[in-house]
PDB file of N, CA and C in Angstrom:
ATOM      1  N   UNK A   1     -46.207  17.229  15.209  1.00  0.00           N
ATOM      2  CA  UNK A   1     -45.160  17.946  15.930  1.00  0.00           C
ATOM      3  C   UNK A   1     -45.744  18.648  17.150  1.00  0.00           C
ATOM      4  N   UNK A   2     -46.899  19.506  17.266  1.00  0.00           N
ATOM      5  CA  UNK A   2     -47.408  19.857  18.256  1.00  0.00           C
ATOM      6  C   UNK A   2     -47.790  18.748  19.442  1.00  0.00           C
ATOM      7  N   UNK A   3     -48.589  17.850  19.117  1.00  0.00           N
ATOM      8  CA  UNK A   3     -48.539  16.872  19.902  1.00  0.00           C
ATOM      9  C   UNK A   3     -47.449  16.500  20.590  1.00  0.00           C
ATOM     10  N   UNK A   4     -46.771  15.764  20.063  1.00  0.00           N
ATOM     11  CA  UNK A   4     -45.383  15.673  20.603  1.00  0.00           C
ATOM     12  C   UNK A   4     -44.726  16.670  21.417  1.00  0.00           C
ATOM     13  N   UNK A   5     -44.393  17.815  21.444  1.00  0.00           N
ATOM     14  CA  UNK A   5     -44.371  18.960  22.289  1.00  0.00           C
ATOM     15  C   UNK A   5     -44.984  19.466  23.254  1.00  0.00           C
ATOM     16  N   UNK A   6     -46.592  19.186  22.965  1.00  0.00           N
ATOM     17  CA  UNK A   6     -47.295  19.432  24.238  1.00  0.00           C
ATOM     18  C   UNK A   6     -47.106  17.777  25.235  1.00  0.00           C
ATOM     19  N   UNK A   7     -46.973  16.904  24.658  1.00  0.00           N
ATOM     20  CA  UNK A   7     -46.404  16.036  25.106  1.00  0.00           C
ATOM     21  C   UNK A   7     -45.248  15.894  26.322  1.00  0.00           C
ATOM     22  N   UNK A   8     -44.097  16.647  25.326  1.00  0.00           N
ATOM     23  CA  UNK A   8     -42.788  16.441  26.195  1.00  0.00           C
ATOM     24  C   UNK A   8     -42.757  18.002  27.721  1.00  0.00           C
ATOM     25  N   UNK A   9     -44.097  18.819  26.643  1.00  0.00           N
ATOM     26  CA  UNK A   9     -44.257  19.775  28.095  1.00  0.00           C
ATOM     27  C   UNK A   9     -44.684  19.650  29.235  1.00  0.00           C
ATOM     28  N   UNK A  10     -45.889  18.371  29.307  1.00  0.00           N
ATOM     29  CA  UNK A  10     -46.632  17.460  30.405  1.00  0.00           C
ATOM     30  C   UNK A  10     -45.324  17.087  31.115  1.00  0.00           C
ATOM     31  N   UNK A  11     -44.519  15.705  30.532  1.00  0.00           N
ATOM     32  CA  UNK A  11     -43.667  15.020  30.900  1.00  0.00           C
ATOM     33  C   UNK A  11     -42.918  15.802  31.904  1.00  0.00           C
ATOM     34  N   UNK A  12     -42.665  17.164  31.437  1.00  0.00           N
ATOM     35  CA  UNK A  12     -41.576  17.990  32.487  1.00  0.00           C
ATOM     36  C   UNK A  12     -41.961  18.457  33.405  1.00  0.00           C
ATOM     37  N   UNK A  13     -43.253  18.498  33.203  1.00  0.00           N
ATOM     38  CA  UNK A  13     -44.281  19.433  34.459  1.00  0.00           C
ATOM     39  C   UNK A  13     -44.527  17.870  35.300  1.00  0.00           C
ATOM     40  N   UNK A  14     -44.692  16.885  35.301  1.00  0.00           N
ATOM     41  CA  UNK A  14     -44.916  15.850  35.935  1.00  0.00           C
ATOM     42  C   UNK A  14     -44.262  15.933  37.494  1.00  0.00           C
ATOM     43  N   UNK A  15     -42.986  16.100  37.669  1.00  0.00           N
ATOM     44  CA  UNK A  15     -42.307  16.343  39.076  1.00  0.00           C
ATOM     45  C   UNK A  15     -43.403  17.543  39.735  1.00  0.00           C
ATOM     46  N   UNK A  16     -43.578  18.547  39.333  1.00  0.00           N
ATOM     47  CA  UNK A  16     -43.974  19.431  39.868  1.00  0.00           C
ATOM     48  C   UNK A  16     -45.524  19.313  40.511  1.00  0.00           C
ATOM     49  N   UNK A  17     -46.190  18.133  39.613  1.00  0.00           N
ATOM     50  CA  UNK A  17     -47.681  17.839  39.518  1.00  0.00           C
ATOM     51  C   UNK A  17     -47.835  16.943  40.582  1.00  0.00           C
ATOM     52  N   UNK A  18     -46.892  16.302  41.120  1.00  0.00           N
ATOM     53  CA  UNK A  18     -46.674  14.843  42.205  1.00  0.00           C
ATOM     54  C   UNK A  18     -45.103  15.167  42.350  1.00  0.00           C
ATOM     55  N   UNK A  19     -45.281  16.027  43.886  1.00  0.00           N
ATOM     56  CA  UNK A  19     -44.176  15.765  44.070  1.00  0.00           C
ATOM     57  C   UNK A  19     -43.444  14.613  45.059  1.00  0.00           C
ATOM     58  N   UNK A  20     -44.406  14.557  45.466  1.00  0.00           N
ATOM     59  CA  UNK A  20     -44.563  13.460  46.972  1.00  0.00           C
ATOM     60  C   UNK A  20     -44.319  12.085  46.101  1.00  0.00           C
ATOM     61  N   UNK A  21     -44.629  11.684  44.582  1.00  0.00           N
ATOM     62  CA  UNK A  21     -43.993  10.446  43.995  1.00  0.00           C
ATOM     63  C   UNK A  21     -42.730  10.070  44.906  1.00  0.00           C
ATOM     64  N   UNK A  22     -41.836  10.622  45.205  1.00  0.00           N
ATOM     65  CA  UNK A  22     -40.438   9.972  45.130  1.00  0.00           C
ATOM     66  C   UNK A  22     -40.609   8.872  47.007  1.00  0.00           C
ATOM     67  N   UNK A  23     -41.313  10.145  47.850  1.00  0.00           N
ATOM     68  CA  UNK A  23     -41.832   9.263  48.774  1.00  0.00           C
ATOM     69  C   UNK A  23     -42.530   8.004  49.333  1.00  0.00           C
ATOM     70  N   UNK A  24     -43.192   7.700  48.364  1.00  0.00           N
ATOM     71  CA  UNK A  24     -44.162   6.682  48.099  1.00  0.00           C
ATOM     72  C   UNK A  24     -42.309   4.969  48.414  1.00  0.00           C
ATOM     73  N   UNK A  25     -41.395   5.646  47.466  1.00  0.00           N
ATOM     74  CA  UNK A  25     -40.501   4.130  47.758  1.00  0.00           C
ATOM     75  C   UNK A  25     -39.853   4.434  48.640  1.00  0.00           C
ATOM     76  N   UNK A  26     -40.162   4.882  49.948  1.00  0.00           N
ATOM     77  CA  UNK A  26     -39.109   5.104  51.134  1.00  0.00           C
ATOM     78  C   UNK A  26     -38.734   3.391  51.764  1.00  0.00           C
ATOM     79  N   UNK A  27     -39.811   2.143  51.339  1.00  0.00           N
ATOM     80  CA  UNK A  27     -39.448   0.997  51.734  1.00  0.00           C
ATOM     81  C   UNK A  27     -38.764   0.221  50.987  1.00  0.00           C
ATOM     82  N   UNK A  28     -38.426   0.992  49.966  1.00  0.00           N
ATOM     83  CA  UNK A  28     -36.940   0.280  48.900  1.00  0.00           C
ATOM     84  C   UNK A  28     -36.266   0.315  49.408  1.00  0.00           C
ATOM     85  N   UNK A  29     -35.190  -0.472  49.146  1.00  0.00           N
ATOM     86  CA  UNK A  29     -33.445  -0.460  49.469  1.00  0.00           C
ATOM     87  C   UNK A  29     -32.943  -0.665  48.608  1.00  0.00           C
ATOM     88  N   UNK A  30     -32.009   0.658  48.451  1.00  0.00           N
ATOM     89  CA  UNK A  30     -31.468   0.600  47.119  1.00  0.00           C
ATOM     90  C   UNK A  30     -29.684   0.717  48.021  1.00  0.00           C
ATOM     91  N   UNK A  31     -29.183  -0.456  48.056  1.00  0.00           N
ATOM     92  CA  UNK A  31     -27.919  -0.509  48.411  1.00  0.00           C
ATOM     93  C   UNK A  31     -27.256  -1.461  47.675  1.00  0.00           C
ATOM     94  N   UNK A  32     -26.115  -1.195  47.052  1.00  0.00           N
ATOM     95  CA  UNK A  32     -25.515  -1.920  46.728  1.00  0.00           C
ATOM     96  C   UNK A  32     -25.088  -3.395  47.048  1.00  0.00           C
ATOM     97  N   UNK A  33     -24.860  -4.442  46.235  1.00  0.00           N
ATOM     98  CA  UNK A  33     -24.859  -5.627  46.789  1.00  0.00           C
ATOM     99  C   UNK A  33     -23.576  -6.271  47.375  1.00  0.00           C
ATOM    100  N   UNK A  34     -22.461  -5.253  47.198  1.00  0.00           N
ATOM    101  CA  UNK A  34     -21.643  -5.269  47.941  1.00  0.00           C
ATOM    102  C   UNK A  34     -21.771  -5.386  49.146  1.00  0.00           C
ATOM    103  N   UNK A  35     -22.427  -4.296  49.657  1.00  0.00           N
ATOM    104  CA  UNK A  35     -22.374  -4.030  51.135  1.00  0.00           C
ATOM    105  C   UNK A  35     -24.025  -5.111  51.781  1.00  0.00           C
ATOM    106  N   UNK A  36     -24.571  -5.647  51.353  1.00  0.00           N
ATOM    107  CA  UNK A  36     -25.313  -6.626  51.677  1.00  0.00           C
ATOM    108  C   UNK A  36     -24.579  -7.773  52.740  1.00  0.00           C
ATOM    109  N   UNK A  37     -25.610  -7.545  53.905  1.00  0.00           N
ATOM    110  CA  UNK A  37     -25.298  -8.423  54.917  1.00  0.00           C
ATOM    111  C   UNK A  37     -25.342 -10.160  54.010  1.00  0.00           C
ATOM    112  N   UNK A  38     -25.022 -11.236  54.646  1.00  0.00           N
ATOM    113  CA  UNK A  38     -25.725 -12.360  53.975  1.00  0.00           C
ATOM    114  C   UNK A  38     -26.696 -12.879  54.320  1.00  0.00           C
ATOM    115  N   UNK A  39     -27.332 -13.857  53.714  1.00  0.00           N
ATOM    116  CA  UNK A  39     -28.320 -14.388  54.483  1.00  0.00           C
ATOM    117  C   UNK A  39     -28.420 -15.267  55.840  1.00  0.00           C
ATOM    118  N   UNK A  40     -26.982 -16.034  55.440  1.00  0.00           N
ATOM    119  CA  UNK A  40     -27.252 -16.118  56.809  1.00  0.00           C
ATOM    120  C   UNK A  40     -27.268 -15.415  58.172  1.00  0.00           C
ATOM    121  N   UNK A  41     -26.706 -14.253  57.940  1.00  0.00           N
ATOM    122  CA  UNK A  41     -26.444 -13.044  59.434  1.00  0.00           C
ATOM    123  C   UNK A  41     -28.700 -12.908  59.029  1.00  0.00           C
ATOM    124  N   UNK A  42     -29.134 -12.718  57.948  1.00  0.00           N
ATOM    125  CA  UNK A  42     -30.689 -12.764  58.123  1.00  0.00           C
ATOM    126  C   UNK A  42     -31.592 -13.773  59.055  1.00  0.00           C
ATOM    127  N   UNK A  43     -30.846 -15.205  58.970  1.00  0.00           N
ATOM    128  CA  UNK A  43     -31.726 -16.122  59.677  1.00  0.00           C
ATOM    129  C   UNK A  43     -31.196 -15.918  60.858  1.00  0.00           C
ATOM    130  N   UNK A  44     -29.611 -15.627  61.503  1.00  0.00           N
ATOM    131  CA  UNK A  44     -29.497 -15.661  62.921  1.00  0.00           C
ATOM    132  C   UNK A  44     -30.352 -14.353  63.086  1.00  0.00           C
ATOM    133  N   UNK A  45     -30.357 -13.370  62.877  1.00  0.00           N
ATOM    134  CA  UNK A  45     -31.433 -12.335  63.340  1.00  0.00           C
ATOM    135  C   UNK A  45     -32.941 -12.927  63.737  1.00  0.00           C
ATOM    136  N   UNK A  46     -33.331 -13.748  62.247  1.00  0.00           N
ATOM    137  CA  UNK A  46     -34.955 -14.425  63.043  1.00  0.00           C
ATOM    138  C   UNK A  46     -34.505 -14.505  63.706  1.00  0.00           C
ATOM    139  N   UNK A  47     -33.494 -16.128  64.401  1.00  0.00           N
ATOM    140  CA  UNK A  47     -33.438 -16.750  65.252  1.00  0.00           C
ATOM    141  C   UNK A  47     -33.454 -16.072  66.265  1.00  0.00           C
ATOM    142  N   UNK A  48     -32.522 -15.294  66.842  1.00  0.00           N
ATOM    143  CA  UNK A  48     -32.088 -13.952  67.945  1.00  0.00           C
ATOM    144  C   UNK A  48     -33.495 -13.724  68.426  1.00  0.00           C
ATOM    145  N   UNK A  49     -34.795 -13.458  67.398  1.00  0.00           N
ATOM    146  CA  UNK A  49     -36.029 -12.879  68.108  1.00  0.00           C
ATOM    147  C   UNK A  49     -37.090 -13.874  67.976  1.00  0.00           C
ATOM    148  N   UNK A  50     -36.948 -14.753  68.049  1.00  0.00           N
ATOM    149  CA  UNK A  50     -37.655 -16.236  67.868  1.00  0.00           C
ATOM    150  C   UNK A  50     -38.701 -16.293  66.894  1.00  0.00           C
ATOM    151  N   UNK A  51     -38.117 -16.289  65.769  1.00  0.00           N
ATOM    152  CA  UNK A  51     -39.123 -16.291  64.226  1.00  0.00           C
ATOM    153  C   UNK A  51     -38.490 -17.497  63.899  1.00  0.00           C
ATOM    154  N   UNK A  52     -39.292 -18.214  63.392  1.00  0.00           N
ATOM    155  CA  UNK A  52     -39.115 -19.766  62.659  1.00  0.00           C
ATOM    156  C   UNK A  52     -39.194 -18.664  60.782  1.00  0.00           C
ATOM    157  N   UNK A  53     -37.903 -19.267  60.205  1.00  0.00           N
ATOM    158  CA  UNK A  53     -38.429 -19.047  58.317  1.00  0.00           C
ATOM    159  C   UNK A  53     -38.886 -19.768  57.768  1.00  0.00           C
ATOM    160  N   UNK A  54     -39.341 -19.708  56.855  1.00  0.00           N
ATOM    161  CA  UNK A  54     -39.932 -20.318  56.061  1.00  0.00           C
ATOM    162  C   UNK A  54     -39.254 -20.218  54.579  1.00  0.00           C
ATOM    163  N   UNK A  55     -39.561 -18.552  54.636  1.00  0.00           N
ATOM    164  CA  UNK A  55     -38.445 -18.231  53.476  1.00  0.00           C
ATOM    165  C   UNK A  55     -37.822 -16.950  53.566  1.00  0.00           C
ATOM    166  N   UNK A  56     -36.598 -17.090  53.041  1.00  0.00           N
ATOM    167  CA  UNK A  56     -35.907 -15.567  53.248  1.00  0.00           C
ATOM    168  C   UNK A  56     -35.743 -15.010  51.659  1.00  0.00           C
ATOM    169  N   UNK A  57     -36.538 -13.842  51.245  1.00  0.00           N
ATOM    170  CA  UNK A  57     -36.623 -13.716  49.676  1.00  0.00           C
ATOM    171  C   UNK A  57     -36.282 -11.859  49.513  1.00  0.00           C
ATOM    172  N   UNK A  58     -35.901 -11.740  48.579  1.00  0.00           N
ATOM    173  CA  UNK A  58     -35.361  -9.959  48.092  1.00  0.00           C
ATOM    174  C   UNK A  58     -36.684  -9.477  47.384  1.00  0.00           C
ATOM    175  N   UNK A  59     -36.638  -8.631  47.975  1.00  0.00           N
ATOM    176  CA  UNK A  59     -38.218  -7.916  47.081  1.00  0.00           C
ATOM    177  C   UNK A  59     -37.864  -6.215  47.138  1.00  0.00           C
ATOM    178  N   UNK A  60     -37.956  -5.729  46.149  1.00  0.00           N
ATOM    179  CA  UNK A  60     -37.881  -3.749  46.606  1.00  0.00           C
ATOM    180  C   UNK A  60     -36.049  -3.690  47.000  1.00  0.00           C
ATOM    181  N   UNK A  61     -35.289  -4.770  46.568  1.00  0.00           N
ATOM    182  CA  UNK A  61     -33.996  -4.821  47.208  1.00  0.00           C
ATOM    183  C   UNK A  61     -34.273  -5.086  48.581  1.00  0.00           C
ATOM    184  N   UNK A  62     -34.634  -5.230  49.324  1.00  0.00           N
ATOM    185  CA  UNK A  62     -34.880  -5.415  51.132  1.00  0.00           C
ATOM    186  C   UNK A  62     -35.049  -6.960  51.252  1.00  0.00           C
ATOM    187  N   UNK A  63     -34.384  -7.806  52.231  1.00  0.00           N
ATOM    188  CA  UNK A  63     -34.327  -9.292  52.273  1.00  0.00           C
ATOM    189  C   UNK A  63     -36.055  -9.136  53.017  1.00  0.00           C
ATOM    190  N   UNK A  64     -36.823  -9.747  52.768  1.00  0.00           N
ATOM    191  CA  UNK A  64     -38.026  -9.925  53.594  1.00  0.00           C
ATOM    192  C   UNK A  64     -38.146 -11.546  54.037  1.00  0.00           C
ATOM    193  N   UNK A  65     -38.754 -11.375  55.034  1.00  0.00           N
ATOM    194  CA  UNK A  65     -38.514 -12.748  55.684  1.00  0.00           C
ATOM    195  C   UNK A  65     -40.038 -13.384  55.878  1.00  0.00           C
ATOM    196  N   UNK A  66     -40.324 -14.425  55.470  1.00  0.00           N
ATOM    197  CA  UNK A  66     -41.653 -15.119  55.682  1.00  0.00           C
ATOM    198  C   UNK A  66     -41.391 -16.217  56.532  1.00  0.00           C
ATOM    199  N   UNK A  67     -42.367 -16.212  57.740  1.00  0.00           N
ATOM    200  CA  UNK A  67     -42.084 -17.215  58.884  1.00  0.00           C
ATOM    201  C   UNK A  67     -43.283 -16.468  59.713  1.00  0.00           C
ATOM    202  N   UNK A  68     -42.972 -18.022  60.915  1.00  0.00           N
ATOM    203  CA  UNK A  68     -44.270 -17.326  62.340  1.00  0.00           C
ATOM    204  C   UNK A  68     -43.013 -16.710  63.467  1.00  0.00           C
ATOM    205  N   UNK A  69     -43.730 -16.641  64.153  1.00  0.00           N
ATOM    206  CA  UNK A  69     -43.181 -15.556  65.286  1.00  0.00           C
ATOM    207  C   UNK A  69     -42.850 -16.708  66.527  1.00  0.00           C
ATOM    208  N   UNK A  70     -42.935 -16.517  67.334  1.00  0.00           N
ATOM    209  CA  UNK A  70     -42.512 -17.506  68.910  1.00  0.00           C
ATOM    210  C   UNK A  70     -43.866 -18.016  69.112  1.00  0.00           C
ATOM    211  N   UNK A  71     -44.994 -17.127  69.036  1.00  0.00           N
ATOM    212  CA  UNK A  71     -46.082 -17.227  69.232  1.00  0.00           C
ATOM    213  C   UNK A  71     -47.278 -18.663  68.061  1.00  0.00           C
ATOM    214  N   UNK A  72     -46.393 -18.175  66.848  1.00  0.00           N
ATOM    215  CA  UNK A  72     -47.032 -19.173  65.669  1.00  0.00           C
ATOM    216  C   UNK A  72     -47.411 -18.103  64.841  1.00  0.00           C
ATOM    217  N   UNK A  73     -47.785 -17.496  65.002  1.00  0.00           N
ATOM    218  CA  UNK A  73     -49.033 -16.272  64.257  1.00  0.00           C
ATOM    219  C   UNK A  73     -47.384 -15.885  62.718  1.00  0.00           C
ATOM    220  N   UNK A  74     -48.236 -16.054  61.302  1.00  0.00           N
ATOM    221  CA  UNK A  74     -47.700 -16.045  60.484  1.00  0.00           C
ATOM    222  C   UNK A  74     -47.240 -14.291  60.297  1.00  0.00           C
ATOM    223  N   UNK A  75     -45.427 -14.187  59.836  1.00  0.00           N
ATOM    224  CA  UNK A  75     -45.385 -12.745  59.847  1.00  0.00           C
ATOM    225  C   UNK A  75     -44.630 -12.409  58.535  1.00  0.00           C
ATOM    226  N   UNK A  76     -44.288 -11.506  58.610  1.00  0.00           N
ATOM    227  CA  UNK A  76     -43.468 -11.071  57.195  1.00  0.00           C
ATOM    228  C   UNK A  76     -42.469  -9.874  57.616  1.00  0.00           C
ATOM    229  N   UNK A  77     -41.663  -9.832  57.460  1.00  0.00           N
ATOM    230  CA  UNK A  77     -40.936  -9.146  57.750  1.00  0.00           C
ATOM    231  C   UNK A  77     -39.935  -8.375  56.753  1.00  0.00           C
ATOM    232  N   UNK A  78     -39.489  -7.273  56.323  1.00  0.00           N
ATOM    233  CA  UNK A  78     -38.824  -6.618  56.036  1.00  0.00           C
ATOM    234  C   UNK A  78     -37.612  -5.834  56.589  1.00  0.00           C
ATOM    235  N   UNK A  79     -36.468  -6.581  55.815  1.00  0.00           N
ATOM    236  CA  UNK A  79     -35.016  -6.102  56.967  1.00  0.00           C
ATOM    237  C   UNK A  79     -34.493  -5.085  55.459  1.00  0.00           C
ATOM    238  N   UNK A  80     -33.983  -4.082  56.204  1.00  0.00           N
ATOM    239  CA  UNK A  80     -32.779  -3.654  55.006  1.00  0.00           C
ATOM    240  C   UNK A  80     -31.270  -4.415  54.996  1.00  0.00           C
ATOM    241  N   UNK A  81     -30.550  -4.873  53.701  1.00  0.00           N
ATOM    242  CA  UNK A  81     -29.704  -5.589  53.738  1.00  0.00           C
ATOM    243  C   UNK A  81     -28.175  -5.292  54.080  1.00  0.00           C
ATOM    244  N   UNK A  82     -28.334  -3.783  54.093  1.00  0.00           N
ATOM    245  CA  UNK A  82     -27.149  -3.292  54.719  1.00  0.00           C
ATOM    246  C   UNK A  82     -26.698  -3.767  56.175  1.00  0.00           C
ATOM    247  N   UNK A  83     -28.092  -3.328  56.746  1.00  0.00           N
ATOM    248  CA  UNK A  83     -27.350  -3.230  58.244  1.00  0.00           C
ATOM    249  C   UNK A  83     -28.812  -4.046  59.494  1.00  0.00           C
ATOM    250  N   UNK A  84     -29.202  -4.958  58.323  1.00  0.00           N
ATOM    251  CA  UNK A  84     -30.507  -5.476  58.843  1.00  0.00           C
ATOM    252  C   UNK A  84     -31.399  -4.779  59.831  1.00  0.00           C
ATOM    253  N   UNK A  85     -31.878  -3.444  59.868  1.00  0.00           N
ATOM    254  CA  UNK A  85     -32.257  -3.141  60.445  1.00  0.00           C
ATOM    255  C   UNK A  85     -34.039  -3.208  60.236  1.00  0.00           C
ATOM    256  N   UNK A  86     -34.846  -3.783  60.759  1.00  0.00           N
ATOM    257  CA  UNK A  86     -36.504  -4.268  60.749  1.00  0.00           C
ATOM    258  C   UNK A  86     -37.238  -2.598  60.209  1.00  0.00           C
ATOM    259  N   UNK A  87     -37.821  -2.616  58.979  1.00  0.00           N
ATOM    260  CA  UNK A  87     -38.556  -1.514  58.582  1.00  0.00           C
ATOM    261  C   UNK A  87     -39.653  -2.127  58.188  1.00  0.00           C
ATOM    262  N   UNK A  88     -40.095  -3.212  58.430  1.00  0.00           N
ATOM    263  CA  UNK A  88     -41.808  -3.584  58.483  1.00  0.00           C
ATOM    264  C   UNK A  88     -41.788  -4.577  58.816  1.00  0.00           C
ATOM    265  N   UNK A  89     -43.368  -4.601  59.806  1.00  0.00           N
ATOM    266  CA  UNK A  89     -43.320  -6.243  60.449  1.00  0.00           C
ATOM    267  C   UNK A  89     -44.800  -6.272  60.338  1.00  0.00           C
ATOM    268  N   UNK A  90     -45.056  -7.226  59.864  1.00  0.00           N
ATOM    269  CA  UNK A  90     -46.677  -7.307  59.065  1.00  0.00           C
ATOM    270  C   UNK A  90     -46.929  -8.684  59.991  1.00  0.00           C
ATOM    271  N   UNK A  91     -47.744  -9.068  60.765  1.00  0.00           N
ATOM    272  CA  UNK A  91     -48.566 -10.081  60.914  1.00  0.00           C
ATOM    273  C   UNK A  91     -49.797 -10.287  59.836  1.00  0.00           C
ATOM    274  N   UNK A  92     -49.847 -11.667  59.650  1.00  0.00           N
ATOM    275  CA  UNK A  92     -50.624 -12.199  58.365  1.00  0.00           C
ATOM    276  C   UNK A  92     -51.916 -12.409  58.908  1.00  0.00           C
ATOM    277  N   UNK A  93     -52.995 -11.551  58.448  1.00  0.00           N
ATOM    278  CA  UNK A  93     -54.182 -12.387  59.327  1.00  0.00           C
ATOM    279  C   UNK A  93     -55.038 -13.685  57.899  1.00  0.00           C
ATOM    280  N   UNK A  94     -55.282 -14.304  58.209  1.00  0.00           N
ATOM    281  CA  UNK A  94     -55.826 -15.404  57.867  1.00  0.00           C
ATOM    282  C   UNK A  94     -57.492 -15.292  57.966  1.00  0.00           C
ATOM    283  N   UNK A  95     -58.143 -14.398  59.293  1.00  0.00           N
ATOM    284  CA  UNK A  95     -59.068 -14.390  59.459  1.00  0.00           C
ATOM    285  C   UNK A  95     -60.315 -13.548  58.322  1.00  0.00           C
ATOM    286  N   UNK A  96     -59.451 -12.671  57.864  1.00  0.00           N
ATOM    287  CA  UNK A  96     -60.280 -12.149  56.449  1.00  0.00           C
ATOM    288  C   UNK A  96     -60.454 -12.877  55.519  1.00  0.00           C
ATOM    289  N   UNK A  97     -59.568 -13.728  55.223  1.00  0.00           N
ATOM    290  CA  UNK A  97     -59.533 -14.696  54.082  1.00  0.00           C
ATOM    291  C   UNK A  97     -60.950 -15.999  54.264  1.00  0.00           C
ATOM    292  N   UNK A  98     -60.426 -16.373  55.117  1.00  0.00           N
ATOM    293  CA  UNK A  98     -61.823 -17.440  55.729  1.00  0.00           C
ATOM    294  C   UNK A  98     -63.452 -16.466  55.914  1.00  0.00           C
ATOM    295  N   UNK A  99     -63.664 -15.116  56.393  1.00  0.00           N
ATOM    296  CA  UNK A  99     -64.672 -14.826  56.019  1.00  0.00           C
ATOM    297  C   UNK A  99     -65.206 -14.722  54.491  1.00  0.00           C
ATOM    298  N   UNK A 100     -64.473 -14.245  53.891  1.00  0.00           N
ATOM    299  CA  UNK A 100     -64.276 -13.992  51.925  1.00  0.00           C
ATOM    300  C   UNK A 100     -64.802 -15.481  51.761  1.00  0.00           C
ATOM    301  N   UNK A 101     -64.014 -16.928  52.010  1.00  0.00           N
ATOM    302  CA  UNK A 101     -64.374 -18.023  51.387  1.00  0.00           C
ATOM    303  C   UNK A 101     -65.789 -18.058  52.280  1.00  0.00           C
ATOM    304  N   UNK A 102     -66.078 -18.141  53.605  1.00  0.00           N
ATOM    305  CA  UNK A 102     -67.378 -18.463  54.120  1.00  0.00           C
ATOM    306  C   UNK A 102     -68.964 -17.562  52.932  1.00  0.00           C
ATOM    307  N   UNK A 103     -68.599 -16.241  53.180  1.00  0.00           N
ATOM    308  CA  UNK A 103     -69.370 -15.239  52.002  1.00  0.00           C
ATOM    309  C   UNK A 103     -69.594 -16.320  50.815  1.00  0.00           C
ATOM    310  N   UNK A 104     -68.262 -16.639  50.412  1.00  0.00           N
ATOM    311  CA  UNK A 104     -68.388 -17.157  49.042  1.00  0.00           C
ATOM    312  C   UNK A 104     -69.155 -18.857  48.744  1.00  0.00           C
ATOM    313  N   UNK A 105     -69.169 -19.487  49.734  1.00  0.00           N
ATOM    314  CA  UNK A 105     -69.739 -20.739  50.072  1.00  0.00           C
ATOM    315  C   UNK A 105     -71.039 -20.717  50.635  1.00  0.00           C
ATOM    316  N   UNK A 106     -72.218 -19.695  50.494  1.00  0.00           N
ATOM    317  CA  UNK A 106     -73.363 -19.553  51.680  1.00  0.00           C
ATOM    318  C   UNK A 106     -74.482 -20.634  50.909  1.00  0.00           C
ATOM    319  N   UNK A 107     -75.054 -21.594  51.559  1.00  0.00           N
ATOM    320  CA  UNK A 107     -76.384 -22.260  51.346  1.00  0.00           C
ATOM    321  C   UNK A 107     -77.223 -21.461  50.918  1.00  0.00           C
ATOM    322  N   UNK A 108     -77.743 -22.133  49.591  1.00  0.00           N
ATOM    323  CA  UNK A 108     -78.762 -21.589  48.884  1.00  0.00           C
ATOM    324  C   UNK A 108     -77.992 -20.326  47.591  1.00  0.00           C
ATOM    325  N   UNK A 109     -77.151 -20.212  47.390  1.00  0.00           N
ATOM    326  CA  UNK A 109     -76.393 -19.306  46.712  1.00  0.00           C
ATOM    327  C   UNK A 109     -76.490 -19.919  45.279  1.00  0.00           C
ATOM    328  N   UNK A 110     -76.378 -21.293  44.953  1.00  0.00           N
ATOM    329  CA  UNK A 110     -76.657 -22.528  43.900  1.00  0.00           C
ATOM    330  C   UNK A 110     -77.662 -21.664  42.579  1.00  0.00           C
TER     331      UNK A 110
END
């Protein structure tokens, strides 16, 4: 019984211990799916700013968009589905990845 009590006394003190938790999901979208644009108003938006898709997928509730840019360079994108408005635009670099495999492939490593 004590356990349990000092238990449920942690649990309550938790908000107070981290309060900044709730901040951490400011890149959720939590909107109803009612009011969700569709996907296709998502791809004319790429299109509008010259992103080729690849794929248009829901993650965190937010449509995120995987495709290259006008340029080619691979991006990712995060729209909210209400009112599609762009809250992250990530270019993909590739170039870390190829050092990691080069590291991992070195002559004489055998």
């Amino acid at each position: 019984m004590k356990k349990t009590l000092t238990m449920l006394t942690f649990l309550a003190a938790v908000p107070a211990v981290f309060p900044a938790a709730p901040a951490l999901a400011d890149d959720d979208c939590f909107v109803p799916m009612a009011d969700w644009q569709p996907r296709d108003a998502v791809a004319r938006l790429a299109g509008e700013n010259g992103w080729t898709v690849r794929r248009i997928k829901i993650d965190d509730g937010c449509y995120e968009i995987d495709g290259t840019d006008a340029a080619g360079r691979e991006i990712e994108v995060t729209v909210r589905p209400a009112t599609l408005e762009v809250i992250e635009f990530e270019y993909e670099d590739d170039d870390d990845d190829d050092d990691r495999r080069r590291d991992r492939e070195r002559p004489g490593d055998d």
